[in-house]
C-alpha atoms as a PDB file:
ATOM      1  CA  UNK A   1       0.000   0.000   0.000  1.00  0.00           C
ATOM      2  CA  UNK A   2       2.675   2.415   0.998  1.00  0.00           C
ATOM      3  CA  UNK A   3       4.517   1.608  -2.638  1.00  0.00           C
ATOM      4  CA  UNK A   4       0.963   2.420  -4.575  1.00  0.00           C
ATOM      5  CA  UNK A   5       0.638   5.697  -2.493  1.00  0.00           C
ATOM      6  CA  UNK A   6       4.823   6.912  -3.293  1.00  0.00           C
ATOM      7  CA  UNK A   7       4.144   6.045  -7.455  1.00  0.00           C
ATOM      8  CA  UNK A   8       0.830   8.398  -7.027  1.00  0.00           C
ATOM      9  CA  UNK A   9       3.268  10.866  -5.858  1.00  0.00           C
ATOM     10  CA  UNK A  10       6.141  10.393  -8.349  1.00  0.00           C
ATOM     11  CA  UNK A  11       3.519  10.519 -11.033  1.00  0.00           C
ATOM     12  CA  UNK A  12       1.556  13.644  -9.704  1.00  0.00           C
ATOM     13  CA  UNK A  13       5.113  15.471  -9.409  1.00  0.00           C
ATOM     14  CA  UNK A  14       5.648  14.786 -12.765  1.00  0.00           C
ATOM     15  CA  UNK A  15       2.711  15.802 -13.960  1.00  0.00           C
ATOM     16  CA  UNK A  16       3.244  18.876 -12.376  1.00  0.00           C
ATOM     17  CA  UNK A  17       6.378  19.645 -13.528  1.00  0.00           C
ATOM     18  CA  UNK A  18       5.700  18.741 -17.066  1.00  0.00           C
ATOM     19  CA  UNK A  19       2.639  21.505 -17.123  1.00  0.00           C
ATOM     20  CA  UNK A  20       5.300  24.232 -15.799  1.00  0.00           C
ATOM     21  CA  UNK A  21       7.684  23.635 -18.402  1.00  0.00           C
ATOM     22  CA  UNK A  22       5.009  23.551 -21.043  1.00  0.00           C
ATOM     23  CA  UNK A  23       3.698  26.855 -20.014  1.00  0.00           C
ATOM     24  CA  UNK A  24       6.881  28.221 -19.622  1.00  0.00           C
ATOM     25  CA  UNK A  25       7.785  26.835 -22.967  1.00  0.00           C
ATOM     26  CA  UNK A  26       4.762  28.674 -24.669  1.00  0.00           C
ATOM     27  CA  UNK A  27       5.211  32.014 -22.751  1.00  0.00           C
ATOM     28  CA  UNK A  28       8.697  31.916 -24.430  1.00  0.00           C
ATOM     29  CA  UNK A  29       7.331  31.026 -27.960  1.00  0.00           C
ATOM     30  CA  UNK A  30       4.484  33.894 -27.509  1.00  0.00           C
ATOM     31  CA  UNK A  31       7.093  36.149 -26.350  1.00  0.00           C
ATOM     32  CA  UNK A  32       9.419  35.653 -28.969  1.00  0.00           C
ATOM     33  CA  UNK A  33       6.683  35.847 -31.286  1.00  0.00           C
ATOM     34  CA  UNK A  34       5.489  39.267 -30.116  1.00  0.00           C
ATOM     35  CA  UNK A  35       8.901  40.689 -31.037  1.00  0.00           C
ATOM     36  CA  UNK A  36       8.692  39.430 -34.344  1.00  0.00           C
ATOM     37  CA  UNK A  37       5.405  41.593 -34.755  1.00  0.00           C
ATOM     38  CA  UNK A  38       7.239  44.532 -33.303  1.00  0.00           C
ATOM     39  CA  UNK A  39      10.335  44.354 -35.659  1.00  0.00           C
ATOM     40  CA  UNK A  40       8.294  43.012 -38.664  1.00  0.00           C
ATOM     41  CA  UNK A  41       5.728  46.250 -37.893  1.00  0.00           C
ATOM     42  CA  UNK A  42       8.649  49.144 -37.161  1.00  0.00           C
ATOM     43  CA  UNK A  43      10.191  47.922 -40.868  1.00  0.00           C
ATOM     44  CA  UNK A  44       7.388  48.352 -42.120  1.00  0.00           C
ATOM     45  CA  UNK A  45       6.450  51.734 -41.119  1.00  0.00           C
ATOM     46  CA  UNK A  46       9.939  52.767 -41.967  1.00  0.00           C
ATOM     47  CA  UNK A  47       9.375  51.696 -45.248  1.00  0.00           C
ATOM     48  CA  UNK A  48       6.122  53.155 -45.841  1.00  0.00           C
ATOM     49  CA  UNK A  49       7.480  56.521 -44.054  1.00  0.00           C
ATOM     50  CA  UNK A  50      10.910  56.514 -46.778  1.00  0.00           C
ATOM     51  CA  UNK A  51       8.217  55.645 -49.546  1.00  0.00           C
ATOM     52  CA  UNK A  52       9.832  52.265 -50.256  1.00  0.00           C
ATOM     53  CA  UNK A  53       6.679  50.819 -49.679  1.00  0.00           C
ATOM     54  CA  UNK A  54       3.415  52.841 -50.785  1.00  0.00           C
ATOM     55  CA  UNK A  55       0.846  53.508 -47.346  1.00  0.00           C
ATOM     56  CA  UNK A  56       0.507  55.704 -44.266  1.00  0.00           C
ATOM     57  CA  UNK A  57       3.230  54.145 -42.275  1.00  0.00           C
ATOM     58  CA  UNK A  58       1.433  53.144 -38.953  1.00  0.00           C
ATOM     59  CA  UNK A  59      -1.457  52.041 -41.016  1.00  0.00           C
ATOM     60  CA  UNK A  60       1.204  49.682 -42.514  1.00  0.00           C
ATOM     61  CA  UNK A  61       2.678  48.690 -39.358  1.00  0.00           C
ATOM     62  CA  UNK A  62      -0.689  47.657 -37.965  1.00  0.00           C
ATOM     63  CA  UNK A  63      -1.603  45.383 -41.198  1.00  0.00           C
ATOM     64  CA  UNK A  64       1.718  43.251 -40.825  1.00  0.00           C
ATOM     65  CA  UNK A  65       1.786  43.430 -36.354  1.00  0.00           C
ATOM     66  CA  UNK A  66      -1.500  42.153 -37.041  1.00  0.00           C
ATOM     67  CA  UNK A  67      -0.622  39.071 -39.165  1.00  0.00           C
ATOM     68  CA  UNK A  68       1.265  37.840 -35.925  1.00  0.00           C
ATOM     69  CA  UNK A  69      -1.815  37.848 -33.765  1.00  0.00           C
ATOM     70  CA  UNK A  70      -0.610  41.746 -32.323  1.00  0.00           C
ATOM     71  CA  UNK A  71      -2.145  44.517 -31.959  1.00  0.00           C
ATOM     72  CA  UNK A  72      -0.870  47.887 -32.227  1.00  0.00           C
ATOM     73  CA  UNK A  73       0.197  49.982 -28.770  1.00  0.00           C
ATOM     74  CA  UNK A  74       1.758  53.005 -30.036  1.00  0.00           C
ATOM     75  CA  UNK A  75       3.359  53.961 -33.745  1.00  0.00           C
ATOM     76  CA  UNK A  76       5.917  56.886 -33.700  1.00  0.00           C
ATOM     77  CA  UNK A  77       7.637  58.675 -36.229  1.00  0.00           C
ATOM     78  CA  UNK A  78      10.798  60.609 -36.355  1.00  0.00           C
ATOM     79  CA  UNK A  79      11.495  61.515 -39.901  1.00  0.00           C
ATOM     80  CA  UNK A  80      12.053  57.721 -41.090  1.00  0.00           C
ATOM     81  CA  UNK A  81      12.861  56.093 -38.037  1.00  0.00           C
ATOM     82  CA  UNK A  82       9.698  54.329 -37.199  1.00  0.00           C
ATOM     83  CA  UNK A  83       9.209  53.137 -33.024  1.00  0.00           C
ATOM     84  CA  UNK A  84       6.137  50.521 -32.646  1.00  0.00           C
ATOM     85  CA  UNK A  85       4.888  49.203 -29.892  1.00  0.00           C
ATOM     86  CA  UNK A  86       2.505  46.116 -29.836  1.00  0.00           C
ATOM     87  CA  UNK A  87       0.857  43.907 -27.434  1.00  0.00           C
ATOM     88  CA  UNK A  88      -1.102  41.021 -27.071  1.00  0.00           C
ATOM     89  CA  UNK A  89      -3.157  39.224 -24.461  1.00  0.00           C
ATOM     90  CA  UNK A  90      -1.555  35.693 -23.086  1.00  0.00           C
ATOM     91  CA  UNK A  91      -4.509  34.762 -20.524  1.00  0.00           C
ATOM     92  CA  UNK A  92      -4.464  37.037 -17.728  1.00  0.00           C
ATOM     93  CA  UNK A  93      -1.557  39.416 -18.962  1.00  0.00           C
ATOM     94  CA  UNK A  94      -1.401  41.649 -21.661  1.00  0.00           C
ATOM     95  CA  UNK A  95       2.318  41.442 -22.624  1.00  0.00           C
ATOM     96  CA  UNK A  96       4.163  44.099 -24.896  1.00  0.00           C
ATOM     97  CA  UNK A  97       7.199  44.248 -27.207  1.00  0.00           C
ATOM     98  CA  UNK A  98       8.837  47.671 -28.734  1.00  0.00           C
ATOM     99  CA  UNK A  99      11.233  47.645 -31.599  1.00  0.00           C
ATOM    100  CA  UNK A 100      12.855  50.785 -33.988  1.00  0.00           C
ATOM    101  CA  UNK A 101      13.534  51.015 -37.651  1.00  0.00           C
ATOM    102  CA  UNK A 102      15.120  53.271 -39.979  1.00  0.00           C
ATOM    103  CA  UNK A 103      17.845  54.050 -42.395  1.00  0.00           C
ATOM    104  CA  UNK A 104      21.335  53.544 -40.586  1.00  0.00           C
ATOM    105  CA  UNK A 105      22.749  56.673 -38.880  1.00  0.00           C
END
């Protein structure tokens, strides 16, 4: 009996563990995939604002952040040097990424 009730343990332990690593595992991939949409999105509207790319910049910046599953925080301009910020929700959280683009100084 005492064997049965120490394998229940082992195996709940596991279990455990195995669902915090696969959460942590897909915050990681959502997090790495929210930066994407911030770089993809600040090119973009850098693009658009040098007229490499026909559009309102921000209005560009949105359509490809929102390819990714993002959504659109905050779109500066500076000349050509585009700063966006997106976000998206994970659950609970709303988590955010920033990213800059532009010609080199």
């Amino acid at each position: 009996m005492a064997g049965t009730v120490a394998a229940a343990g082992v195996v709940a332990a596991a279990a455990l563990l195995s669902a915090g690593v696969a959460v942590a595992g897909a915050a990681a991939v959502a997090g790495q995939r929210l930066a994407a949409a911030a770089d993809a999105g600040a090119l973009a509207a850098a693009d658009a604002a040098s007229g490499a790319v026909p559009g309102v910049p921000c209005d560009r910046a949105a359509q490809i952040s929102a390819t990714f599953g993002a959504e659109i925080e905050a779109c500066d301009l500076d000349g050509l040097i585009a700063t966006v910020t997106v976000s998206v929700r994970l659950g609970p959280v709303t988590a955010q990424a920033s990213a800059r683009a532009g010609p080199p100084p």
